[in-house]
PDB file of N, CA and C in Angstrom:
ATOM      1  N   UNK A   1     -37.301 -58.256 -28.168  1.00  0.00           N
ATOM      2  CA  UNK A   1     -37.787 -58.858 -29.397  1.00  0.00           C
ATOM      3  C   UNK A   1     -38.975 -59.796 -29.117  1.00  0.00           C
ATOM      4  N   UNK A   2     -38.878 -61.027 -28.048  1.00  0.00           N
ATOM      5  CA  UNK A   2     -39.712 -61.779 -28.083  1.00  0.00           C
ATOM      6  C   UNK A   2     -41.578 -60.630 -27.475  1.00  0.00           C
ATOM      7  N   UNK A   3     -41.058 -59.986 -26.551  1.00  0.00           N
ATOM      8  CA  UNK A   3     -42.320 -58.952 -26.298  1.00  0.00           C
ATOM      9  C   UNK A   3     -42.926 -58.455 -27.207  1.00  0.00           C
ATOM     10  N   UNK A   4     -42.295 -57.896 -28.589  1.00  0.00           N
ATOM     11  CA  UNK A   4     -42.093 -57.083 -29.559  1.00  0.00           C
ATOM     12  C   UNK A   4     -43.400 -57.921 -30.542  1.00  0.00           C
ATOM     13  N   UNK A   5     -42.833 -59.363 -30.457  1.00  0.00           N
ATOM     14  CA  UNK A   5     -43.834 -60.157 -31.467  1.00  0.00           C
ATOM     15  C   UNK A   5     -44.679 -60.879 -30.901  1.00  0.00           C
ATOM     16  N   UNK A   6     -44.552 -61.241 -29.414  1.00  0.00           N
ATOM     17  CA  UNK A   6     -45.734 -61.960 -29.200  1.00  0.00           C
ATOM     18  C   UNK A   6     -46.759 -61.038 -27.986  1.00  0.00           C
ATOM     19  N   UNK A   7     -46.239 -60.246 -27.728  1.00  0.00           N
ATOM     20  CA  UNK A   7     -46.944 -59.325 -26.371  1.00  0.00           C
ATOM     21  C   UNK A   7     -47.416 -57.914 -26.965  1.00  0.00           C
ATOM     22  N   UNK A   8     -47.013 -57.192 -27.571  1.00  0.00           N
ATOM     23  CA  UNK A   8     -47.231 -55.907 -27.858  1.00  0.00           C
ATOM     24  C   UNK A   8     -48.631 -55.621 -28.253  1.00  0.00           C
ATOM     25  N   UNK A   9     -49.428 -56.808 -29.732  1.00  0.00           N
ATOM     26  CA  UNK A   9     -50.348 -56.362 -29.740  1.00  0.00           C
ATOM     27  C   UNK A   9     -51.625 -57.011 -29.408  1.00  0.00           C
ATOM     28  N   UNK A  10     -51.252 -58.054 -28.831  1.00  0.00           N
ATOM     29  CA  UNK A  10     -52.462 -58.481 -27.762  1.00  0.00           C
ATOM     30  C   UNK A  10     -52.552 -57.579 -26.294  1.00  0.00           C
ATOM     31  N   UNK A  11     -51.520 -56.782 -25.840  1.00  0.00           N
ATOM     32  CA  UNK A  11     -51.746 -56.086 -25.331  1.00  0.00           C
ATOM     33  C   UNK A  11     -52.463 -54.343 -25.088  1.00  0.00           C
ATOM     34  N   UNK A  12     -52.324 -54.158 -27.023  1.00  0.00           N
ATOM     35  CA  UNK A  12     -53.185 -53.086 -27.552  1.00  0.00           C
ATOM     36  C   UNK A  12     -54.538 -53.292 -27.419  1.00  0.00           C
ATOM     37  N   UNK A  13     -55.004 -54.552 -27.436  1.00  0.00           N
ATOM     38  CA  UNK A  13     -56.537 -55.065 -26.966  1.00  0.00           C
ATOM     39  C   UNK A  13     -56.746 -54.906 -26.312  1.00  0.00           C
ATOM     40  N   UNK A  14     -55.855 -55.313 -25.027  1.00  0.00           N
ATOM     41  CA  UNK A  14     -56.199 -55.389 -23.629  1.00  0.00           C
ATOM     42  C   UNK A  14     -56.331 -57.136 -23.230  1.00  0.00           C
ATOM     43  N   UNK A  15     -55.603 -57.724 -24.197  1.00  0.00           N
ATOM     44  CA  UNK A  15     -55.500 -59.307 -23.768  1.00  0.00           C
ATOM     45  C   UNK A  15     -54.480 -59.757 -23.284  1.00  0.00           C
ATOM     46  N   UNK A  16     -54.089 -61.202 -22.462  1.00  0.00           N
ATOM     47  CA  UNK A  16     -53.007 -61.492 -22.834  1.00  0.00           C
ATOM     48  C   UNK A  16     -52.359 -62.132 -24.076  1.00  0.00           C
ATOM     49  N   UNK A  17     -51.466 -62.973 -24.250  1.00  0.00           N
ATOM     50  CA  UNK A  17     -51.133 -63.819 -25.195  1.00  0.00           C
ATOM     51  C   UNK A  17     -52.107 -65.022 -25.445  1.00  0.00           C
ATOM     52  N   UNK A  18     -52.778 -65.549 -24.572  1.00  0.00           N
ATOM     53  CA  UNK A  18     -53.712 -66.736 -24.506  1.00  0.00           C
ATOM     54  C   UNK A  18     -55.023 -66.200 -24.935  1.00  0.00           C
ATOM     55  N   UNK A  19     -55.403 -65.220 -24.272  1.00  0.00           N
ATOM     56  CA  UNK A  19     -56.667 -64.870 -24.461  1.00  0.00           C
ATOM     57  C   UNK A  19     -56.805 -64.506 -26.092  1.00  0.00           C
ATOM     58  N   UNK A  20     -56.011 -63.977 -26.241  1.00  0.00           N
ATOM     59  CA  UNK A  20     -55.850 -62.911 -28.011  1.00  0.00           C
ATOM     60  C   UNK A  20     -55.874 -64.287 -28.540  1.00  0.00           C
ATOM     61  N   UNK A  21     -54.835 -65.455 -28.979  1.00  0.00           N
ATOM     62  CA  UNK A  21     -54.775 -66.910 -29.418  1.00  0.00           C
ATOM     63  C   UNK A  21     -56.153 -67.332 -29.584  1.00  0.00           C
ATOM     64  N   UNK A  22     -56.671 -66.981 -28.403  1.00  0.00           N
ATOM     65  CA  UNK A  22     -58.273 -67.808 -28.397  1.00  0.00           C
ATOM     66  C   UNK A  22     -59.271 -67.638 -29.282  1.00  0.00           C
ATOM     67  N   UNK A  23     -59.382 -66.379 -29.227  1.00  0.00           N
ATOM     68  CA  UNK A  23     -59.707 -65.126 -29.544  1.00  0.00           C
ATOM     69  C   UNK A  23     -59.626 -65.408 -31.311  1.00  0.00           C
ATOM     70  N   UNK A  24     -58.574 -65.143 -31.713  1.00  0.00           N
ATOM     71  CA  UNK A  24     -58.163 -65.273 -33.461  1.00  0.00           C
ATOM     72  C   UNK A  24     -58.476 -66.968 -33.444  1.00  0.00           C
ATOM     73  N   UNK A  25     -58.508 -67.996 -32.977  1.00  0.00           N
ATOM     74  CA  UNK A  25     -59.107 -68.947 -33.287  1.00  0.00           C
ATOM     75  C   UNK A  25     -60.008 -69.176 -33.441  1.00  0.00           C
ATOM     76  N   UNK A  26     -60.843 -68.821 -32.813  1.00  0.00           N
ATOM     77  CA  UNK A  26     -62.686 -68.631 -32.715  1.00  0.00           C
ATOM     78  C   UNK A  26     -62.960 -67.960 -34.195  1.00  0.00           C
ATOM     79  N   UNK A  27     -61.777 -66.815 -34.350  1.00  0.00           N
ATOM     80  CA  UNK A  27     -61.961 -65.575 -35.494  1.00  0.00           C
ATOM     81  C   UNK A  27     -62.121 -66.536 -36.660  1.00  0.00           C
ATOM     82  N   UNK A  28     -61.048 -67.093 -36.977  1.00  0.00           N
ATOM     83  CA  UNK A  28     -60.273 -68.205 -37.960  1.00  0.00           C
ATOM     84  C   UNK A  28     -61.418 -69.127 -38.331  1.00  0.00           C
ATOM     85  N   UNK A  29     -62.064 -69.774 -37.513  1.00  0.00           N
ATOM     86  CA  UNK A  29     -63.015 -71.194 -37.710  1.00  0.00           C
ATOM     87  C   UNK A  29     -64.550 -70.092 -37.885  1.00  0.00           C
ATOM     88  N   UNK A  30     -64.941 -68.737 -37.213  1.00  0.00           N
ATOM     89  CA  UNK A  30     -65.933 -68.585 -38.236  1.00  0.00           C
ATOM     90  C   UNK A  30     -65.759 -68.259 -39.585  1.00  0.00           C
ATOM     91  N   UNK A  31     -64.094 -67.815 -39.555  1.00  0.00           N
ATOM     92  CA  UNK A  31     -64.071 -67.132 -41.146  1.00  0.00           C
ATOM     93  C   UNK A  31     -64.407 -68.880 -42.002  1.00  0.00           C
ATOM     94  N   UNK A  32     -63.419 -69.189 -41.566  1.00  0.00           N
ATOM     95  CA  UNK A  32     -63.794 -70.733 -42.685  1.00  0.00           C
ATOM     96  C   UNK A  32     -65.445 -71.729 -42.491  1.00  0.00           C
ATOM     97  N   UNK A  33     -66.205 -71.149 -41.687  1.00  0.00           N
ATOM     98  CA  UNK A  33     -67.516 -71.951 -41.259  1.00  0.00           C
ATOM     99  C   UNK A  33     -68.109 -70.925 -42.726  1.00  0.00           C
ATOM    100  N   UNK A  34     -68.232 -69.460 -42.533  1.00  0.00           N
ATOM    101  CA  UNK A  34     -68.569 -68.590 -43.672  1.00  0.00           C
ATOM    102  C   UNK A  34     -68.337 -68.944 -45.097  1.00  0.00           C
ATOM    103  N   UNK A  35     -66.958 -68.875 -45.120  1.00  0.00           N
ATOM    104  CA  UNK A  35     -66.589 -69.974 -46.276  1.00  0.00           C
ATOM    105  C   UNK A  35     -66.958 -71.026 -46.846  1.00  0.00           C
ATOM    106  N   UNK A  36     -67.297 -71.961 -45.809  1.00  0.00           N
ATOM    107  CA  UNK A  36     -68.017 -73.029 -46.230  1.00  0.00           C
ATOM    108  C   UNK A  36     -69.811 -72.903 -46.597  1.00  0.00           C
ATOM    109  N   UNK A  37     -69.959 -71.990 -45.608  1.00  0.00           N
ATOM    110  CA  UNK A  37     -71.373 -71.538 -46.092  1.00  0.00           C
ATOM    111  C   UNK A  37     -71.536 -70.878 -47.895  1.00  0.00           C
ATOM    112  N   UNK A  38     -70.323 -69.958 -48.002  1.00  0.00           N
ATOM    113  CA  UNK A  38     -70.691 -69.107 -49.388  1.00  0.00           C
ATOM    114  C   UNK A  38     -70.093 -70.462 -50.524  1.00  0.00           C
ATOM    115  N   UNK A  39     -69.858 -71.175 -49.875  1.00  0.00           N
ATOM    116  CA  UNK A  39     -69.454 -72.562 -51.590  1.00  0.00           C
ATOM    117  C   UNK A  39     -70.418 -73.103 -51.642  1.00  0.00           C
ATOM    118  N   UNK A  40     -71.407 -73.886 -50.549  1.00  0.00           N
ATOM    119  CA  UNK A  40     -72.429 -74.448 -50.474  1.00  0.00           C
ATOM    120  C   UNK A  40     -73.082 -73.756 -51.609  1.00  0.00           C
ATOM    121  N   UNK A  41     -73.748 -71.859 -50.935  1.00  0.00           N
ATOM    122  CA  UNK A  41     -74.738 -71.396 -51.048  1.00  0.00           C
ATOM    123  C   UNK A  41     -74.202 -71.139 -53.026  1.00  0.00           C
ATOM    124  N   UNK A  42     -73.052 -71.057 -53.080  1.00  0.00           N
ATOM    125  CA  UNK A  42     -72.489 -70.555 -54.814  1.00  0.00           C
ATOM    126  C   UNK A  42     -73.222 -72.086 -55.758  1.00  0.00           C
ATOM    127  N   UNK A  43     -73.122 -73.368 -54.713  1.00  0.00           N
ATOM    128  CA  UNK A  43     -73.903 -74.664 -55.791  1.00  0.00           C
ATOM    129  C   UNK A  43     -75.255 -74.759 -55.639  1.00  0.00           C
ATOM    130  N   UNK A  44     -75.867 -73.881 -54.615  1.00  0.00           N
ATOM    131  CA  UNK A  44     -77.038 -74.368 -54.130  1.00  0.00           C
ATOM    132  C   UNK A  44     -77.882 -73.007 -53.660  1.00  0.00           C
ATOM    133  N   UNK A  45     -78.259 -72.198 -54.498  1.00  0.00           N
ATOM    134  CA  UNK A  45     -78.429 -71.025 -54.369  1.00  0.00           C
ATOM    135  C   UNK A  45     -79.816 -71.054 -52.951  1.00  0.00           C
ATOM    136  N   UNK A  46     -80.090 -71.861 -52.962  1.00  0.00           N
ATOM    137  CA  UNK A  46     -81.322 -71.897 -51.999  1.00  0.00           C
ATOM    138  C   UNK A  46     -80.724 -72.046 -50.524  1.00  0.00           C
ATOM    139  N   UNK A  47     -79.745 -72.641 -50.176  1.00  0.00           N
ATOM    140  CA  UNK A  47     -79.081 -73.003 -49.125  1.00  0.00           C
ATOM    141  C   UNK A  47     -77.808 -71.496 -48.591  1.00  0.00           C
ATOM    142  N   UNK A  48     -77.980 -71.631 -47.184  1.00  0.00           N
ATOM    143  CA  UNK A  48     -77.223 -70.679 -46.648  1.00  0.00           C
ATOM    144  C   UNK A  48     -77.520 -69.331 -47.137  1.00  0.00           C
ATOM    145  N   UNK A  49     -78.628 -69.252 -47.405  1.00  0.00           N
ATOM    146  CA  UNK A  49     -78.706 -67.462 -48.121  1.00  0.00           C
ATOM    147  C   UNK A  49     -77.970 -66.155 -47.368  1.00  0.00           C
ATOM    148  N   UNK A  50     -78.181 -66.483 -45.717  1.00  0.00           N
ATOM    149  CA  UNK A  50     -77.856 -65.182 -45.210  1.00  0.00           C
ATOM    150  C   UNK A  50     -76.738 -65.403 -44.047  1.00  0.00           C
ATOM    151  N   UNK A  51     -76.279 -67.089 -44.270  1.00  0.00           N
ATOM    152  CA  UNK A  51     -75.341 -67.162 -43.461  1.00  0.00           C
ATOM    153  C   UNK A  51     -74.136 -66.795 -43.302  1.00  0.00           C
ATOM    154  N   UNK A  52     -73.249 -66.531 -44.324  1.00  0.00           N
ATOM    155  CA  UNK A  52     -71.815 -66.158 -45.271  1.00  0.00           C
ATOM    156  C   UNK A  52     -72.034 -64.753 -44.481  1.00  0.00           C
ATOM    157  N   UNK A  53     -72.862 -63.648 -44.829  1.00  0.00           N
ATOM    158  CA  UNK A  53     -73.122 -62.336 -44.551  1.00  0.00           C
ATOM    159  C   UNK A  53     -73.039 -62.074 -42.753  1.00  0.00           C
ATOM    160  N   UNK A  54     -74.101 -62.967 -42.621  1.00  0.00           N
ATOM    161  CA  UNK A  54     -74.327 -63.092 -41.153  1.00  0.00           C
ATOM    162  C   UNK A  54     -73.235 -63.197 -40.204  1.00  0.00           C
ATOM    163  N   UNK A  55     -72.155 -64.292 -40.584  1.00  0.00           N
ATOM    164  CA  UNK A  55     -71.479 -64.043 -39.699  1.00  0.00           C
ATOM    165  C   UNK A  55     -70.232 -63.073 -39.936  1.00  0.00           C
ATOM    166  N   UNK A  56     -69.988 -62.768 -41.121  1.00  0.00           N
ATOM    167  CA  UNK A  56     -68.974 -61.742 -40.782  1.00  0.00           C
ATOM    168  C   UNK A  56     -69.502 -60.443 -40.614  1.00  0.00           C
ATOM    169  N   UNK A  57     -70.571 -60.366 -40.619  1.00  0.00           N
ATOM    170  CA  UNK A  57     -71.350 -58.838 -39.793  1.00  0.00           C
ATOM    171  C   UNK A  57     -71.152 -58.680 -38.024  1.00  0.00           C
ATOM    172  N   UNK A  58     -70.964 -60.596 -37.725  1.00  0.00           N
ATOM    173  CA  UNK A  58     -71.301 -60.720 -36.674  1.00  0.00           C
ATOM    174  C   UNK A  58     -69.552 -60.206 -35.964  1.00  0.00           C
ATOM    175  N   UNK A  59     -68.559 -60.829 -36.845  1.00  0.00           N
ATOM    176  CA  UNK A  59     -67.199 -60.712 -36.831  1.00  0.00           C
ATOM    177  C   UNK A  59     -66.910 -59.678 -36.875  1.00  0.00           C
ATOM    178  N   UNK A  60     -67.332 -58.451 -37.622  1.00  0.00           N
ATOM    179  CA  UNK A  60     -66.998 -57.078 -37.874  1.00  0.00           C
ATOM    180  C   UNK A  60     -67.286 -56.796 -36.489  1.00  0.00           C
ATOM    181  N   UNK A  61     -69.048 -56.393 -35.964  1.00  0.00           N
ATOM    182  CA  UNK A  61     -69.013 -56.170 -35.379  1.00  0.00           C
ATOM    183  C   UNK A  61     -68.195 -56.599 -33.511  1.00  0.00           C
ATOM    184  N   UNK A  62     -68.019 -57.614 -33.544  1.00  0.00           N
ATOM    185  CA  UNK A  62     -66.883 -57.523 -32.405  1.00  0.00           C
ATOM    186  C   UNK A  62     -65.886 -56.782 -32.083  1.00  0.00           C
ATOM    187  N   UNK A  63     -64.948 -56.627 -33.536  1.00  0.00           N
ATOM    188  CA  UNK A  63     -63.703 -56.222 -34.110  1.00  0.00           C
ATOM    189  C   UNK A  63     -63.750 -54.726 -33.826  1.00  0.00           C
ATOM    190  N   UNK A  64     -64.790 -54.006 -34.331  1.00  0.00           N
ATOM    191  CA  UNK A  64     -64.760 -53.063 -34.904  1.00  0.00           C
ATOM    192  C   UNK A  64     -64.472 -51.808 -33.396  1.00  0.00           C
ATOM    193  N   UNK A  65     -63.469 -51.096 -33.617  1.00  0.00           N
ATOM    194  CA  UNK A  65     -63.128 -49.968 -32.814  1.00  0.00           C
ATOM    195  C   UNK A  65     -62.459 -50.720 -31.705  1.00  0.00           C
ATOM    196  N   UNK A  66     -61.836 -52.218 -31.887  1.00  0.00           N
ATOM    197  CA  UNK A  66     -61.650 -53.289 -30.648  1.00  0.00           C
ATOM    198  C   UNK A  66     -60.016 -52.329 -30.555  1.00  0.00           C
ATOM    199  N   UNK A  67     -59.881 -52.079 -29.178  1.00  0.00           N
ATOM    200  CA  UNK A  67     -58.041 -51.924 -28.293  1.00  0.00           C
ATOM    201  C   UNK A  67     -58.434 -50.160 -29.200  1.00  0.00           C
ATOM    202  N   UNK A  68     -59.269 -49.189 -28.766  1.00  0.00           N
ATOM    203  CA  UNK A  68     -59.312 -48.176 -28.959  1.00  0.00           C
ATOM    204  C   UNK A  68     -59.134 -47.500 -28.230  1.00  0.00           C
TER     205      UNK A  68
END
């Protein structure tokens, strides 16, 4: 059980448990940096134009085809 939930799919990556943690934290604080960019840019249409986009292009692309 404990393998089941904390090992199995950081190991589909090819991480361990620490590394994957790290990993979705980094994930986590750009999703909410983005976030904070698209509220700014929703009061202040001039501000952050391509940042919101930018980084989850940047996020996709990491992700994308990742533990294939």
């Amino acid at each position: 059980m404990f393998a089941r939930v904390f090992l199995d799919h950081p190991a589909k990556v090819d991480e361990s448990f620490f590394e994957h943690m790290l990993f979705a934290l980094r994930f986590s604080a750009l999703l909410f940096a983005a976030a904070g960019a698209a509220l700014v840019h929703a009061l202040i249409p001039c501000l952050f134009e391509k940042t919101a986009s930018g980084i989850i292009a940047k996020l996709y692309a990491r992700t994308h085809n990742r533990g294939r």
